[in-house]
N, C-alpha and C. Protein backbone atom coordinates (compact mmCIF):
# COMPACT_ATOMS: atom_id res chain seq x y z
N UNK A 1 59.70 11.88 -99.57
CA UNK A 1 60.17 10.61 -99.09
C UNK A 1 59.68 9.54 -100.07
N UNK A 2 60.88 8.62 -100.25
CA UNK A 2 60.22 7.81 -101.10
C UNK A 2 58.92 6.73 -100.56
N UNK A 3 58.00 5.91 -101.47
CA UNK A 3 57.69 5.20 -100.99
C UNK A 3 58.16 3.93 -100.00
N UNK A 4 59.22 3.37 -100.44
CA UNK A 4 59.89 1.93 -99.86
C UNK A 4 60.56 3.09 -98.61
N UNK A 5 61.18 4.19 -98.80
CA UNK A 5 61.50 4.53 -97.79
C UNK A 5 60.48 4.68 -96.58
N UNK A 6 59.59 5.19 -97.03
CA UNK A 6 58.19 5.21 -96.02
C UNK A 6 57.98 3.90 -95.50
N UNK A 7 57.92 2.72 -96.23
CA UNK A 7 57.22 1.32 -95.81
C UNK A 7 58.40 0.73 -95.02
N UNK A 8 59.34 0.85 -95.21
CA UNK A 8 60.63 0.42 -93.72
C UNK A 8 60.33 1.30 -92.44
N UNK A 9 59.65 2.54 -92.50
CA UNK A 9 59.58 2.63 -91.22
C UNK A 9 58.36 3.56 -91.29
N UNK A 10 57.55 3.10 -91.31
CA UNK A 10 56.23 3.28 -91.62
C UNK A 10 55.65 4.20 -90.16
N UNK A 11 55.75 3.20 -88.87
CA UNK A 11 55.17 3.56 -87.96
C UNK A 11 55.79 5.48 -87.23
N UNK A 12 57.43 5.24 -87.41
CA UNK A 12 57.55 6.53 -87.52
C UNK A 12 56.92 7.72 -88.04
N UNK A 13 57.17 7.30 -89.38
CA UNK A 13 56.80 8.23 -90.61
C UNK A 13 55.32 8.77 -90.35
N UNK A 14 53.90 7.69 -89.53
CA UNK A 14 52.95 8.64 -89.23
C UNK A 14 53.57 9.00 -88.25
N UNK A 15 53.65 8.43 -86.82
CA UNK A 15 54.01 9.53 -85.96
C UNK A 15 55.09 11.36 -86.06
N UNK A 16 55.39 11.12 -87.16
CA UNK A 16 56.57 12.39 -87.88
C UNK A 16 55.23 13.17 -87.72
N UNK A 17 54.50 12.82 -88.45
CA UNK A 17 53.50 13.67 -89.34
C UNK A 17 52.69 14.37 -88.59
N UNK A 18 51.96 13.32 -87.67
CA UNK A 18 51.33 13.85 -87.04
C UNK A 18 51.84 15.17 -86.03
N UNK A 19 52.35 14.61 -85.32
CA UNK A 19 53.71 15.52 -84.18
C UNK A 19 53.65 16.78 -85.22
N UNK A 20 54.21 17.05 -86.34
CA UNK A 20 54.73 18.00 -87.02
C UNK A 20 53.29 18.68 -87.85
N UNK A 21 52.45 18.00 -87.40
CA UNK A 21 51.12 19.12 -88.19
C UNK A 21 51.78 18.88 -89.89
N UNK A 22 52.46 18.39 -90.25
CA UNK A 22 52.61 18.88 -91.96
C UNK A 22 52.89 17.74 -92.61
N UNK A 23 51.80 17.44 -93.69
CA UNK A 23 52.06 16.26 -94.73
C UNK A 23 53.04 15.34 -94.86
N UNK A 24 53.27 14.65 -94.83
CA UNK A 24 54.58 13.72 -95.34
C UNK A 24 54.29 13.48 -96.77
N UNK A 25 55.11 13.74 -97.85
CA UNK A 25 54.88 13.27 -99.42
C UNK A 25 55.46 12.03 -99.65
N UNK A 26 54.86 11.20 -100.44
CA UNK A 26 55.32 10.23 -100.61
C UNK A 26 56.04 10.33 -102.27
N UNK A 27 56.96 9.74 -102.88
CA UNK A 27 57.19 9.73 -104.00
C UNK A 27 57.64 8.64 -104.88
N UNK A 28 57.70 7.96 -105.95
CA UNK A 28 57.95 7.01 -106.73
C UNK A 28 58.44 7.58 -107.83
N UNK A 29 59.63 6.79 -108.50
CA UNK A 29 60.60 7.92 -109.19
C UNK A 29 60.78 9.28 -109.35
N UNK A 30 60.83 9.98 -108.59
CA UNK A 30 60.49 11.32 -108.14
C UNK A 30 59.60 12.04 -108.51
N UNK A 31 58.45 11.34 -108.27
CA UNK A 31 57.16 12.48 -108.10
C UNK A 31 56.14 11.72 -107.52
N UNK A 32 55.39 12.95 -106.61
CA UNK A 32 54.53 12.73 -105.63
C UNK A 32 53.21 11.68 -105.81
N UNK A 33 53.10 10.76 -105.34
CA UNK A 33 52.17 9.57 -105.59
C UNK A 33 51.13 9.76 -104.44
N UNK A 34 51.09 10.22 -103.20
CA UNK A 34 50.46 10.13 -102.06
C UNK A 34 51.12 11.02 -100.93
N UNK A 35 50.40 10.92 -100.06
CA UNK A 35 50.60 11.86 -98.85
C UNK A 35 49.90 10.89 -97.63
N UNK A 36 50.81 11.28 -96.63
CA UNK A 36 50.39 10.99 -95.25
C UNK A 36 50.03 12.27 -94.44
N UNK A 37 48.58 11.96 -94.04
CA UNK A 37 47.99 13.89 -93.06
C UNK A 37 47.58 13.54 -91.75
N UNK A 38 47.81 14.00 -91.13
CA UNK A 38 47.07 13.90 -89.55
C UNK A 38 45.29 13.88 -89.83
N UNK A 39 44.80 12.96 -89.19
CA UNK A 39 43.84 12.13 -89.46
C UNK A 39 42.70 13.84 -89.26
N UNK A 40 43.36 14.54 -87.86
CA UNK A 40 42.43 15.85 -87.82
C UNK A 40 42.35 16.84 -88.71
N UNK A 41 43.53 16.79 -89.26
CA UNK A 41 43.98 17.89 -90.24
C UNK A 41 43.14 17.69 -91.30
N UNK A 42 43.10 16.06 -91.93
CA UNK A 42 41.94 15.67 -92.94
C UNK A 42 40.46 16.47 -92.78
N UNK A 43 40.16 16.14 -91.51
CA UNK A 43 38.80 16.32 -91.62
C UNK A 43 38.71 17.73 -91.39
N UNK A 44 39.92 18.84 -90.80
CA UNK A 44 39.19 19.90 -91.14
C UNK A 44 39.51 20.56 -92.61
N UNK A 45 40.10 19.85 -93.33
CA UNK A 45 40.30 20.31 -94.40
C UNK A 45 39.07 19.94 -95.61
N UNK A 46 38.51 18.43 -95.03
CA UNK A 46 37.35 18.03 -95.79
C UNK A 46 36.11 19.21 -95.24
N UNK A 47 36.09 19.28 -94.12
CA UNK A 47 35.14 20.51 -93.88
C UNK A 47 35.03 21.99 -94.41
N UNK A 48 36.31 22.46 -94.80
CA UNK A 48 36.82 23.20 -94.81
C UNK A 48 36.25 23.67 -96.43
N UNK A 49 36.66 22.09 -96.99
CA UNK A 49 36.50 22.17 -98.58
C UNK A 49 34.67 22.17 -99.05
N UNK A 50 33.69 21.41 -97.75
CA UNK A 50 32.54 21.52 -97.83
C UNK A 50 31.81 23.00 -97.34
N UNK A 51 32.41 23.50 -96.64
CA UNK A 51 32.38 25.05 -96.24
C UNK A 51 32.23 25.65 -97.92
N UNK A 52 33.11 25.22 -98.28
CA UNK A 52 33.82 26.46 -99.78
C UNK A 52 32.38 26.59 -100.61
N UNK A 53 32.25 24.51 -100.72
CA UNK A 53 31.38 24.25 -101.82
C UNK A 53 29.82 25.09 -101.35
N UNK A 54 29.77 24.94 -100.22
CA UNK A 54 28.09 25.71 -99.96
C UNK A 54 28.14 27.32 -100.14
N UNK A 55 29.29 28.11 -99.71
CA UNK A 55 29.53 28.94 -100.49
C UNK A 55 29.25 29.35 -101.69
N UNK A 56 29.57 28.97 -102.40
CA UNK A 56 30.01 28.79 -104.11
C UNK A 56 28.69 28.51 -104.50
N UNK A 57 27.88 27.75 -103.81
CA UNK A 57 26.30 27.23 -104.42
C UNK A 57 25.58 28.04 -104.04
N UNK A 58 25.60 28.51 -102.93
CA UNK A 58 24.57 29.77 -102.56
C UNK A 58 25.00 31.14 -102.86
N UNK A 59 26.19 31.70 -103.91
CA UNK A 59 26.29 32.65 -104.36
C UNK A 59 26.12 32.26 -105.79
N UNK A 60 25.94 31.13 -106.63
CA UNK A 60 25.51 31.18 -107.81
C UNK A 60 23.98 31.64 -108.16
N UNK A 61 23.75 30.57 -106.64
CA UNK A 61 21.82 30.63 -106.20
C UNK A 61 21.59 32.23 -106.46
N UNK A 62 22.23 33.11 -105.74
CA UNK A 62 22.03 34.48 -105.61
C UNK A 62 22.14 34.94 -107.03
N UNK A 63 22.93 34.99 -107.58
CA UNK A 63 23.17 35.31 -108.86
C UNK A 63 22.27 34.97 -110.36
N UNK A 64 21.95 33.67 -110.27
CA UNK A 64 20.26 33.03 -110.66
C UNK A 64 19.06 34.40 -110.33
N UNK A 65 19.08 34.28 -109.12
CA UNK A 65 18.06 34.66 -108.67
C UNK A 65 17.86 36.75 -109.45
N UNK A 66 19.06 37.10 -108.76
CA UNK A 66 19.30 38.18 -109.55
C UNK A 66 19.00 38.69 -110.83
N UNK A 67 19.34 37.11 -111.64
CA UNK A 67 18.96 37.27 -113.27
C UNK A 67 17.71 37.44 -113.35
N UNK A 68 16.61 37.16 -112.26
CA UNK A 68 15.21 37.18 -112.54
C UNK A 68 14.71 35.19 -112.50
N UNK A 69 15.90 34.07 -112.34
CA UNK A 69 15.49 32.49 -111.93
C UNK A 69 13.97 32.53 -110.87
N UNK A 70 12.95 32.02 -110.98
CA UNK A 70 12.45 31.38 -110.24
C UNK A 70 12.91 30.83 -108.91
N UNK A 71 12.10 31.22 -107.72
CA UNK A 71 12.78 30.24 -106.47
C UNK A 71 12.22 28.85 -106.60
N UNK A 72 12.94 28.60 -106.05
CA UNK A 72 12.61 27.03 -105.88
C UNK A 72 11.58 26.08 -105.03
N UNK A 73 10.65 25.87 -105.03
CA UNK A 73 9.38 26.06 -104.07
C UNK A 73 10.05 24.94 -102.59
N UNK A 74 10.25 25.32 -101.45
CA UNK A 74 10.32 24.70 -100.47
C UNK A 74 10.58 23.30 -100.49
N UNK A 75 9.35 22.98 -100.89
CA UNK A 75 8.71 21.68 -100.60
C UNK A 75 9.38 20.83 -101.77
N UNK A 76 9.75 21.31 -102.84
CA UNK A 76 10.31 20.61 -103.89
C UNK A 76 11.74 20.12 -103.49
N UNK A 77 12.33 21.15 -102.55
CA UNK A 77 13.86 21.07 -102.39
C UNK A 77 13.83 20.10 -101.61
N UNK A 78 13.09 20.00 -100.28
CA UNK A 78 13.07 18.87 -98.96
C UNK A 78 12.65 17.39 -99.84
N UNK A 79 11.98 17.53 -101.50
CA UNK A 79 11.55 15.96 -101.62
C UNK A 79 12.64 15.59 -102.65
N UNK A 80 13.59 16.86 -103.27
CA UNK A 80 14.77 16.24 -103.94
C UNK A 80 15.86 16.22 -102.90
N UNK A 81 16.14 16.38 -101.84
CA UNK A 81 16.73 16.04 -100.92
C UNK A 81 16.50 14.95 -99.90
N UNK A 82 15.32 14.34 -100.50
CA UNK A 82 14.73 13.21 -99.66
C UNK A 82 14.46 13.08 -98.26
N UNK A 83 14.37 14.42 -97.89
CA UNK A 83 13.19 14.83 -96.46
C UNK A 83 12.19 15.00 -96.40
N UNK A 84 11.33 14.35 -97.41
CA UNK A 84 9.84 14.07 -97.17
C UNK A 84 9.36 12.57 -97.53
C-alpha cells in the first residue's frame, strides 16, 4: 500500500492490520519504506528477537569456555552489569 494511500485512511488501515494479525507494507515509489504491526505482535517479536540474542551469547559463552576461556568471576559480571 502506498504511503498517501495509507494516510487517507489511516484509521482503517491500523484497524486492517490488527484484525488480520499480518503487517500492512507501506511503499513509496514502489518499494517498501515502513510497516504497520499489531502493537502485540511487536512485542512478541521484540521478545522473541531477545530470546534469540541470549541464545547466541550463551552458546558462544560455551564455546569460549570449551576452548579452555577463563570464567568470568561472579562478582565482576553483577558490577559490569551494574548490580552492585
Amino acid at each position: 500500500m502506498t504511503v498517501s494511500a495509507a494516510r487517507s485512511r489511516f484509521a482503517d488501515v491500523i484497524e486492517e492490520t490488527r484484525l488480520s494479525g499480518r503487517p500492512t507494507y507501506l511503499t513509496r515509489h514502489q518499494r517498501p519504506v515502513a510497516a504497520i504491526i499489531d502493537a502485540e505482535q511487536l512485542d512478541r517479536l521484540i521478545e522473541a528477537a531477545e530470546d534469540l540474542a541470549d541464545l547466541q551469547a550463551a552458546q558462544a559463552a560455551r564455546i569460549e569456555m570449551a576452548a579452555g576461556a577463563a570464567p568470568v568471576p561472579w562478582d565482576e559480571v553483577k558490577r559490569d552489569l551494574g548490580l552492585t
